[in-house]
Protein backbone atom coordinates (compact mmCIF):
# COMPACT_ATOMS: atom_id res chain seq x y z
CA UNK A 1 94.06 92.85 79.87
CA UNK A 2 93.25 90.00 77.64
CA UNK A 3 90.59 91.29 74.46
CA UNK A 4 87.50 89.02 74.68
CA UNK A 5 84.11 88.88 72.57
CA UNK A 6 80.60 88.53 73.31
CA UNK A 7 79.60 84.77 73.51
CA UNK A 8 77.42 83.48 70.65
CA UNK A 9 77.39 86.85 68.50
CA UNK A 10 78.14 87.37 65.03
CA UNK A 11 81.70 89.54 65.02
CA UNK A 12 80.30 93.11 63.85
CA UNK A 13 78.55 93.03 67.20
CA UNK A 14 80.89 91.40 69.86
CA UNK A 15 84.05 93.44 69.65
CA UNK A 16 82.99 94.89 73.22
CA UNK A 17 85.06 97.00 75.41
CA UNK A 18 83.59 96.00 78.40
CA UNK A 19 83.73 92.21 77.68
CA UNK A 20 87.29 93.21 77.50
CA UNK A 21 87.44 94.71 80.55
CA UNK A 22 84.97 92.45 82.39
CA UNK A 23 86.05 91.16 85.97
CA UNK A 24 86.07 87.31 85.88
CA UNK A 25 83.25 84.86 88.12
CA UNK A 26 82.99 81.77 88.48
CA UNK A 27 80.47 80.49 85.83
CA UNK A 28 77.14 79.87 86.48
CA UNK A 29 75.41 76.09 86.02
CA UNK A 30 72.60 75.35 83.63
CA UNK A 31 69.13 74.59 84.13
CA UNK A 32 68.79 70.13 84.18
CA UNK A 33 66.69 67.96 85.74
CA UNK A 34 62.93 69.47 87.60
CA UNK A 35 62.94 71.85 89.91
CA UNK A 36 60.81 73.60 92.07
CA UNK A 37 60.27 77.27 93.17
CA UNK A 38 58.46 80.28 94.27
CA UNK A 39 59.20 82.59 91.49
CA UNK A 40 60.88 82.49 88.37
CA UNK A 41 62.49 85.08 87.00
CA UNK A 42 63.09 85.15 82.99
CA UNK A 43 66.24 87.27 81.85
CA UNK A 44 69.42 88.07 83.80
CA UNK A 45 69.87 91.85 83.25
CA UNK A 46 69.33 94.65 84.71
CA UNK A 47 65.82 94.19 85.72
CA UNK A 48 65.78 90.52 86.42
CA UNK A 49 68.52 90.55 88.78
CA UNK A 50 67.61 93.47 90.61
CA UNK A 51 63.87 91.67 91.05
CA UNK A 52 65.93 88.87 92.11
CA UNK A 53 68.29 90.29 94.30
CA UNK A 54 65.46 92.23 96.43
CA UNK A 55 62.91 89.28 96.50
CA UNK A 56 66.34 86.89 97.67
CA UNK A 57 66.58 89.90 100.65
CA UNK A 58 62.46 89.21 101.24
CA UNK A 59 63.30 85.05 101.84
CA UNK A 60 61.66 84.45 98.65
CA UNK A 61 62.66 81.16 96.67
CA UNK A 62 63.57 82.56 93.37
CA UNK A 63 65.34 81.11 90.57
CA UNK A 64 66.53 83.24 87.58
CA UNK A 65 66.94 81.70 84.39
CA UNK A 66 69.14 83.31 81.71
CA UNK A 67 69.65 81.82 78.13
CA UNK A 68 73.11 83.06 78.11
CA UNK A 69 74.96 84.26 80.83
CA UNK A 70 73.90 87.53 83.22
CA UNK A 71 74.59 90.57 81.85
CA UNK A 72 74.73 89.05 78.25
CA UNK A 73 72.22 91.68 76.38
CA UNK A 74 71.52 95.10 76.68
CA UNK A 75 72.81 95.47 80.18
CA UNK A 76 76.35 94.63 79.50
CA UNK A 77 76.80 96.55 76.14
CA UNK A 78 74.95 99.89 76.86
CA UNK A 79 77.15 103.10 77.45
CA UNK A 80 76.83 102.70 80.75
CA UNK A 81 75.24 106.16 81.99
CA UNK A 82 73.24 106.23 84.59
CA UNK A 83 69.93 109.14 83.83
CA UNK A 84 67.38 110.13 86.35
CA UNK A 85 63.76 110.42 84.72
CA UNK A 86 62.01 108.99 82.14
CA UNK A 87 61.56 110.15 78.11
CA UNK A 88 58.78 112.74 79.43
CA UNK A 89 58.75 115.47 82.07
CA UNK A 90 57.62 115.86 85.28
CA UNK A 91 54.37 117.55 84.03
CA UNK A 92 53.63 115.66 81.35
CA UNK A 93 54.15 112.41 83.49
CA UNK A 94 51.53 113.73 86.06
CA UNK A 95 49.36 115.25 83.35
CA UNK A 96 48.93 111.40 81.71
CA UNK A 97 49.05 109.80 85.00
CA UNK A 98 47.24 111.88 87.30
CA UNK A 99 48.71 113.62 90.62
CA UNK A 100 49.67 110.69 93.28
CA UNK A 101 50.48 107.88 90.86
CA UNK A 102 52.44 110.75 88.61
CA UNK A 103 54.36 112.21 91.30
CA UNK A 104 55.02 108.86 92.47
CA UNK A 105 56.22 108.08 88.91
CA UNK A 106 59.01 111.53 88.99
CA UNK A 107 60.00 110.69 92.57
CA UNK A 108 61.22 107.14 91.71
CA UNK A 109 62.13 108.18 87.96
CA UNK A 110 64.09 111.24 89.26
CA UNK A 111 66.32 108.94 92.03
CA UNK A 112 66.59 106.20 90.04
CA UNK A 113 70.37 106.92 89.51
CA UNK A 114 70.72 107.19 93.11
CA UNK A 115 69.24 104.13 93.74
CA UNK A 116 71.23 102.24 91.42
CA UNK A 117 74.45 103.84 93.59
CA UNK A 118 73.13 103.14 96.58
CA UNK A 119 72.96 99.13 95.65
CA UNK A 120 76.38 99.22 94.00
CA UNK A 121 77.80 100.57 97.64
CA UNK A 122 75.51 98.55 99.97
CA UNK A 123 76.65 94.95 98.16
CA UNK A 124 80.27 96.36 97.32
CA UNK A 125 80.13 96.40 93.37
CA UNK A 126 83.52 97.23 92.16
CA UNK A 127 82.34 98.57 88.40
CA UNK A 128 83.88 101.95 88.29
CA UNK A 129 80.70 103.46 89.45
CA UNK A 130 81.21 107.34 89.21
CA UNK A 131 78.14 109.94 90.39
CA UNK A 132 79.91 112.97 88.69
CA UNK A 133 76.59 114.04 86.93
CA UNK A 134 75.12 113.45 83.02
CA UNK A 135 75.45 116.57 80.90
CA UNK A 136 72.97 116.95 77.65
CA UNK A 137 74.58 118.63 75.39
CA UNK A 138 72.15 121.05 73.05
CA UNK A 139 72.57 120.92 69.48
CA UNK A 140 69.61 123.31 68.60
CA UNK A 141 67.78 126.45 69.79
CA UNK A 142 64.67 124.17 69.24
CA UNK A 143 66.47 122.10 71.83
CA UNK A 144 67.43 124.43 73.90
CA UNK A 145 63.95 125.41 74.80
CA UNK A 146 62.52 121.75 75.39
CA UNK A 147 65.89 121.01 77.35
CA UNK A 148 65.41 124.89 79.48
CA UNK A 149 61.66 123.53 80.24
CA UNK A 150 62.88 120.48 81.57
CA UNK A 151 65.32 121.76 83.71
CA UNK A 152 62.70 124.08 85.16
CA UNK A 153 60.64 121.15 85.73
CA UNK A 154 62.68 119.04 87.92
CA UNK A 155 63.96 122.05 89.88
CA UNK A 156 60.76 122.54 90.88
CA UNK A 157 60.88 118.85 92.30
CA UNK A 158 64.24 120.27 94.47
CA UNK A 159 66.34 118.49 91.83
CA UNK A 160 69.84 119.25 91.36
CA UNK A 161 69.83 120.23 87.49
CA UNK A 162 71.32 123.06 86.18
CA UNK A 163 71.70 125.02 82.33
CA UNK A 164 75.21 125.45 81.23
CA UNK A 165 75.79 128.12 78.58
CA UNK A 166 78.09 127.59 76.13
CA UNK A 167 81.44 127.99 77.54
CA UNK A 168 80.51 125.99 80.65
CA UNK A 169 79.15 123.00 78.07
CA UNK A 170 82.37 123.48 76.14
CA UNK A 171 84.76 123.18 79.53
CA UNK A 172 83.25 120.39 80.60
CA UNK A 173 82.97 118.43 77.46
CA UNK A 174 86.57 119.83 75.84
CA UNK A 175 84.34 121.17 72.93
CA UNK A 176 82.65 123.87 71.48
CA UNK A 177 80.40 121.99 68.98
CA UNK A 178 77.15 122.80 71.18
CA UNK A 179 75.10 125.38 71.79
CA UNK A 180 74.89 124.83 75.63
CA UNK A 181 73.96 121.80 77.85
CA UNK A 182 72.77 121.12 81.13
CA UNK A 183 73.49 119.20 83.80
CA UNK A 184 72.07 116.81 86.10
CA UNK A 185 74.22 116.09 88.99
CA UNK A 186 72.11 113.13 90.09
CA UNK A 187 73.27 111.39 87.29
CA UNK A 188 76.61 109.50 86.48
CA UNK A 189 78.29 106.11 85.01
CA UNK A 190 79.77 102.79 85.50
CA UNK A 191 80.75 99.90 83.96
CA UNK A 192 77.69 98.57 82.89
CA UNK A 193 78.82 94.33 82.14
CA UNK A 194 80.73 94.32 85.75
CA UNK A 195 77.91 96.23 87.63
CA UNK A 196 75.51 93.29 85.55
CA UNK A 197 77.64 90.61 86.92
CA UNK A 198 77.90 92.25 90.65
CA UNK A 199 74.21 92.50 91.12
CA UNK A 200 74.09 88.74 89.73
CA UNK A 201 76.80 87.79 92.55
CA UNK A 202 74.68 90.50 95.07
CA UNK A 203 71.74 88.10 94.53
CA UNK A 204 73.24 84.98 94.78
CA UNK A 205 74.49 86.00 97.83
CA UNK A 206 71.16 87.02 98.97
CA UNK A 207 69.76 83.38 98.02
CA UNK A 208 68.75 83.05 94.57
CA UNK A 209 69.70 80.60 92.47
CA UNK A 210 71.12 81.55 89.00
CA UNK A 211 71.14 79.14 85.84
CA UNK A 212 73.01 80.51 82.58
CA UNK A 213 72.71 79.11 79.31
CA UNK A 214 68.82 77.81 79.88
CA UNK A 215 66.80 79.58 77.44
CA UNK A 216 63.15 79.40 78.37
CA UNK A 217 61.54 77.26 74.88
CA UNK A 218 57.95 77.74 76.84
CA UNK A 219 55.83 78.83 79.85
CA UNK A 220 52.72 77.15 80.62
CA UNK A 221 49.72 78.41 83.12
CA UNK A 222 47.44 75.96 84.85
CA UNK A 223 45.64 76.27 87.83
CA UNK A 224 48.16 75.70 90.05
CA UNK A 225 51.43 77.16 88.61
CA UNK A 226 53.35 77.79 85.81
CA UNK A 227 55.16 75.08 84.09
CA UNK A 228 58.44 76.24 82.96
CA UNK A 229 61.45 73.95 80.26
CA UNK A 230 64.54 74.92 78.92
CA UNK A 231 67.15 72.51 76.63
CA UNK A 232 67.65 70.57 79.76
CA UNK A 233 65.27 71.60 82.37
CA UNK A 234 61.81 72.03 83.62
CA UNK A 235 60.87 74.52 86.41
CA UNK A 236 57.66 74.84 88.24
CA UNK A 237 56.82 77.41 89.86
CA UNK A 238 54.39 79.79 91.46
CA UNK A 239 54.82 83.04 89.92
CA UNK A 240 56.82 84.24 86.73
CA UNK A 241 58.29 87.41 86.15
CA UNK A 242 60.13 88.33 82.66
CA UNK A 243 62.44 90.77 82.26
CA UNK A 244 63.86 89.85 78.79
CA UNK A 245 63.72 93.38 77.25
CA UNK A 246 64.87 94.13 73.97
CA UNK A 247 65.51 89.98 73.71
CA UNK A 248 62.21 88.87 74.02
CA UNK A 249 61.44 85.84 72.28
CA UNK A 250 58.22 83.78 71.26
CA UNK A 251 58.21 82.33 74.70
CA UNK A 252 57.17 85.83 76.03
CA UNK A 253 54.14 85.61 73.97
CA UNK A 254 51.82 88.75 73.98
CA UNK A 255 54.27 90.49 76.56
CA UNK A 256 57.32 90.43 73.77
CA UNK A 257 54.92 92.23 71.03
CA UNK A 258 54.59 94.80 73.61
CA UNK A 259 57.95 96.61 72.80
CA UNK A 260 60.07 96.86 69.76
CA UNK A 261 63.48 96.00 69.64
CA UNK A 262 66.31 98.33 68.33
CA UNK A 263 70.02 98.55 67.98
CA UNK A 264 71.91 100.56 69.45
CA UNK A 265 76.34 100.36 68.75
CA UNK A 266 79.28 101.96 70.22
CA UNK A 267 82.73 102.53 69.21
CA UNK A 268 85.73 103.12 71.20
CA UNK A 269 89.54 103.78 71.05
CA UNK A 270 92.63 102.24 72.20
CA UNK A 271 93.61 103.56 75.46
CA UNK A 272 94.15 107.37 74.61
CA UNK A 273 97.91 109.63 75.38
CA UNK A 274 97.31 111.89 78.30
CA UNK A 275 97.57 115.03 76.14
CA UNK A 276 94.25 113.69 74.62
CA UNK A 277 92.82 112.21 77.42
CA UNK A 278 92.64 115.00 79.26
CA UNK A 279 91.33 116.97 76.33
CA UNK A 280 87.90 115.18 76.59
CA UNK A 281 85.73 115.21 79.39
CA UNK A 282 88.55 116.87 81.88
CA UNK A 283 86.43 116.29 84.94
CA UNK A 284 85.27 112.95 83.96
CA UNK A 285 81.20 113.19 83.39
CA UNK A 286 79.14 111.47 80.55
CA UNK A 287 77.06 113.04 77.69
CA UNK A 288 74.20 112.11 75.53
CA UNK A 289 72.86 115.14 73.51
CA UNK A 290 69.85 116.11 72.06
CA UNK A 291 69.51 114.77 68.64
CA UNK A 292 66.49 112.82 68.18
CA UNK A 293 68.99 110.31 67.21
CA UNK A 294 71.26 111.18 70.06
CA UNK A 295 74.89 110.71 70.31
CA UNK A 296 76.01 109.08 73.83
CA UNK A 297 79.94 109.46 74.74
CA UNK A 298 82.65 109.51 77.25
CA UNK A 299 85.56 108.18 78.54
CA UNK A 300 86.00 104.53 79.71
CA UNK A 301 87.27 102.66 81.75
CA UNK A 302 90.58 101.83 79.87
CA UNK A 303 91.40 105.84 79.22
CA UNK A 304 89.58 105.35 75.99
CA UNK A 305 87.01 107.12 74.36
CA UNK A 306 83.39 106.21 73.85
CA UNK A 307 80.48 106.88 71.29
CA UNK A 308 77.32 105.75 70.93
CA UNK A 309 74.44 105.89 68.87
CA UNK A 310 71.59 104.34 66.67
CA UNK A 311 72.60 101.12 64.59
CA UNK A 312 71.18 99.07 62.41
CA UNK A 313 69.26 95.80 61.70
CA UNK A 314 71.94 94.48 58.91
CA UNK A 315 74.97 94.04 59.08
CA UNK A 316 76.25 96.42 55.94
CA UNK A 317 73.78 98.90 57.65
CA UNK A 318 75.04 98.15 61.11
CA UNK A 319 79.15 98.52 59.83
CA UNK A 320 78.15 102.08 58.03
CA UNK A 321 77.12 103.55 61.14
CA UNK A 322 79.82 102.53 63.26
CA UNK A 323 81.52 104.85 60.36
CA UNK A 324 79.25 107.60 61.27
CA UNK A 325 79.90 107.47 64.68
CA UNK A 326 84.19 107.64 64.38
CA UNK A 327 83.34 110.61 61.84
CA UNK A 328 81.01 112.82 64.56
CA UNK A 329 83.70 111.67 66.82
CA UNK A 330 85.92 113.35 64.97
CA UNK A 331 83.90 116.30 64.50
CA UNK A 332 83.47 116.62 68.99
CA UNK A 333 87.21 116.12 69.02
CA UNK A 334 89.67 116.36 65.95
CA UNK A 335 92.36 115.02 68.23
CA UNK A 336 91.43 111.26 68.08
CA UNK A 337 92.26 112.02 64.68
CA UNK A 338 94.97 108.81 64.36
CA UNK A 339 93.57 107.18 67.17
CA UNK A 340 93.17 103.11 66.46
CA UNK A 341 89.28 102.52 67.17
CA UNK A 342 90.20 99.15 69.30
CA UNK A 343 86.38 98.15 69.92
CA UNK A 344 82.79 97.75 68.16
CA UNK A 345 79.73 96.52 69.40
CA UNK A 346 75.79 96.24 69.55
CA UNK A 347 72.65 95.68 70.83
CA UNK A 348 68.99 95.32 71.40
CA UNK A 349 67.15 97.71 73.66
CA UNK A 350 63.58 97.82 73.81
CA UNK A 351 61.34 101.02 72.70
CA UNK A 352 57.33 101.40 73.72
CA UNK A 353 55.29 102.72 71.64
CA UNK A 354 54.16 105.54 74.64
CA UNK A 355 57.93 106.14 75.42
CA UNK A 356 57.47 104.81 79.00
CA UNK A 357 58.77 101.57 80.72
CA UNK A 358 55.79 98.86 81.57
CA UNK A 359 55.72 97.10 84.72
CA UNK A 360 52.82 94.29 83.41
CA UNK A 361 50.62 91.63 84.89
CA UNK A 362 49.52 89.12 82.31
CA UNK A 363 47.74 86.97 85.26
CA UNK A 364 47.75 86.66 88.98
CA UNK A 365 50.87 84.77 88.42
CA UNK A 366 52.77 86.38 85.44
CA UNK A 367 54.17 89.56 85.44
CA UNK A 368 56.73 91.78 83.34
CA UNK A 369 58.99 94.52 83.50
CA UNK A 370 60.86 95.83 80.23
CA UNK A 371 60.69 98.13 77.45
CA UNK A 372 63.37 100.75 78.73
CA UNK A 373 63.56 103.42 76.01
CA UNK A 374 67.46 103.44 76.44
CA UNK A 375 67.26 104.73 79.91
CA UNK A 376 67.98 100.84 81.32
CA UNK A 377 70.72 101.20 83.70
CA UNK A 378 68.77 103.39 86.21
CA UNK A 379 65.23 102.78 85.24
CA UNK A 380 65.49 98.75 84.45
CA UNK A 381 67.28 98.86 88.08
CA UNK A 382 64.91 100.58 89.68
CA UNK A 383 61.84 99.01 88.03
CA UNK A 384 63.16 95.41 88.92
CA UNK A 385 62.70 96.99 92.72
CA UNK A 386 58.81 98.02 91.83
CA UNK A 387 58.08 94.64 89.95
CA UNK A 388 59.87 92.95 93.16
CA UNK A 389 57.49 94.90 95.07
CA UNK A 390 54.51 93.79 93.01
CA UNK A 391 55.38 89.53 93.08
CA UNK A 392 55.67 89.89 96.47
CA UNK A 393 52.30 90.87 96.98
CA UNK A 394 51.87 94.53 97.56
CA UNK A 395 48.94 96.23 96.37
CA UNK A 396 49.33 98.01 92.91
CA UNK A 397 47.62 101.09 94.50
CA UNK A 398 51.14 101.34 96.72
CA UNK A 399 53.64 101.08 94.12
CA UNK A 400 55.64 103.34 92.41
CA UNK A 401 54.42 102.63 88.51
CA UNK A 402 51.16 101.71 87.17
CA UNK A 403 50.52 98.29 86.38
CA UNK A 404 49.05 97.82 82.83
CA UNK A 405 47.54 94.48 80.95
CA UNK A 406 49.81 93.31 77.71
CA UNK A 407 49.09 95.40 74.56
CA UNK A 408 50.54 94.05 72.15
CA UNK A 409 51.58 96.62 69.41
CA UNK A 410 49.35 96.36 66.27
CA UNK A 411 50.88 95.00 62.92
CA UNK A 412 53.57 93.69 64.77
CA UNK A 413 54.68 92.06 61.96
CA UNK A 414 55.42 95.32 60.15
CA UNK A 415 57.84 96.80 63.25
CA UNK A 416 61.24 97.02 61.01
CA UNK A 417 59.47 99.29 58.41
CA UNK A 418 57.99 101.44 61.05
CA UNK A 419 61.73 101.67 62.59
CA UNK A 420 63.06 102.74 59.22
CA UNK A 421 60.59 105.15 58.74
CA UNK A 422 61.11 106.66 62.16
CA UNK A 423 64.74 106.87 61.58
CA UNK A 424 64.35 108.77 58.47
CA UNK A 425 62.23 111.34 59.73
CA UNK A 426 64.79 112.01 62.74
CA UNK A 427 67.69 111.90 60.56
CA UNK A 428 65.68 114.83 58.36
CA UNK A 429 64.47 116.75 62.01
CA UNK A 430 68.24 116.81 63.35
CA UNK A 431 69.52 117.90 60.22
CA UNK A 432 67.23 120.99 59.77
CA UNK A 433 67.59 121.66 63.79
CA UNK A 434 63.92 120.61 64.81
């Protein structure tokens, strides 16, 4: 197994365990020369490749253009947990959105991590994908009644979620820190860069054409199409769809101001003795608790362990908290005290400012999906499906999330002190058990 780092990414970021781990393709080519096509897609994660992959299946002519190569962001350095739903619950989601488009909204939401397995069987991904359940661990009473009125929720929707009391959270995680948990056995993990770079393969096979390294420097709407350059390329085509996430760049215009980019970092060990190993997650599920800065952790795919959490913007700020993270580490399990932490890494996902994804149409001919809330692996999956759905023409009534105009969040400019502040206040809430 031959250590690797994330391309063209300062080193407090790119020490990746699944870089490390990734299963090798041949390369993609870059954008050069004009092209041609139905529908561009901007941004090869998740979303974009999904959209891809299931407009390819329609006999669309899509092209996906990715300024650095699939899988690159968020979708190949997450934790790699795969969680039905959304950030609110079924009521609240029909309360805000009314009863057909709501329950429409929870139907989708809620098999969203069976969807994602259901594509990584059907085109053969081999990324270690594992439908064992996601456990969320409760770290106060407070919690324990918002996470007990949840789990009512989606049983009431025939899901399969269940509350753990304390000894069952403890046997399943291999410790006793928590209060309780529950568990949703919908839910699950995989290797997030290798599924990333099997969906890209899936949709090659299916017929799109993939371009790496072409950054998109602009996209321009006439009457007739959408003019599209790179470094070393122009594209033309019909319709756009971006799915560039917590990467967004000016090109995005209004559509990037829509979200708010945040860091998230991990941390893992060297491949861990058995005697430890087996210590920590015994039957092999994934966890991300209730903190309002949560902690996300398991086991990978090297028999090492995983943890997650909220980073930073700088560096120094970004280097503390992978500190943090090895100390609550410690805290879950005093036996990786001694363990070499191998691995460090980070990046961007996107936050809204309602806490919901947004499938967007900016025109007839430009449309969105992003803004994840750290829910990408299922949701940006199964919302590349919907905003499939939507290029190719069916009627927003029939989908399965509303379609909302660009609203670009106001004072933009003033996002990383709003962040800060944010943090703060959760750090203070966790701490006093809110």
């Amino acid at each position: 197994m031959t250590e690797q780092m994330i391309a063209n990414e300062p080193g407090f970021l790119s020490k990746s365990l699944w870089t490390a781990t990734a299963k090798s393709f041949d390369p993609f080519p870059q954008l050069d020369g004009d092209h041609d096509c139905e529908i561009a897609i901007v941004g090869g994660g998740f979303a974009g490749l999904s959209a891809a992959l299931h407009l390819a299946e329609r006999g669309h002519d899509v092209y996906v253009l990715e300024a650095e190569t699939p899988g690159w962001g968020a979708s190949g350095r997450n934790g790699g947990q795969l969680v039905p739903g959304l950030k609110e619950d079924p009521d609240e989601i029909r309360r805000q959105f009314g009863s057909e488009m709501g329950e429409r909204m929870v139907r989708m939401s809620g098999g969203a991590a069976d969807f994602v397995f259901d594509l990584i069987k059907r085109n053969q991904i081999d990324c270690n994908a594992s439908q064992l359940g996601w456990i969320q661990p409760i770290h106060s009473e407070a919690a324990r009644m918002t996470v007990s009125k949840r789990c009512r929720q989606w049983q009431k929707s025939g899901a399969p979620l269940e509350m753990l009391d304390r000894d069952e959270t403890a046997h399943l995680l291999g410790t006793d820190t928590y209060l309780g948990g529950m568990i949703d056995r919908r839910g699950g993990s995989l290797h997030p860069l290798n599924y990333a770079l099997g969906l890209a393969q899936a949709a090659k096979i299916a017929g799109a054409l993939i371009f790496a390294n072409s950054r998109v420097q602009n996209i321009q709407e006439d009457k007739d199409g959408i003019d599209i350059t790179t470094s070393k390329g122009r594209l033309r085509a019909l319709k756009v769809l971006i799915c560039t996430n917590g990467y967004s760049d000016p090109a995005s215009g209004a559509i990037g101001r829509t979200i708010v980019p945040i860091r998230s970092i991990q941390v893992a060990t060297e491949p861990l003795p058995d005697h430890v190993l087996n210590s920590i997650f015994p039957q092999g599920h994934a966890a991300s608790d209730t903190r309002r800065l949560l902690l996300y952790f398991r086991k990978g795919p090297n028999n090492s362990f995983v943890m997650g959490g909220r980073g930073d913007y700088s560096q120094r700020g970004t280097q503390h908290q992978y500190d943090v993270l090895k100390k609550e580490s410690l805290k879950l399990y005093p036996q990786l005290s001694g363990v070499k932490w191998t691995y460090h890494w980070g990046g961007y996902v996107a936050m809204t400012s309602n806490h919901y994804p947004q499938l967007l149409r900016s025109s007839d001919r430009i449309w969105a999906a992003l803004g994840f809330n750290g829910r990408g692996v299922a949701m940006a999956s199964s919302l590349g499906k919907v905003a499939a759905d939507a290029v190719h023409g069916i009627d927003k009534g029939n989908l399965d999330f509303p379609v909302t105009s660009p609203k670009p969040i106001p004072f933009y400019f003033m996002r990383r002190y709003a962040v800060a502040a944010a943090i703060a206040w959760s750090r203070l809430c966790d701490k006093i058990g809110r």
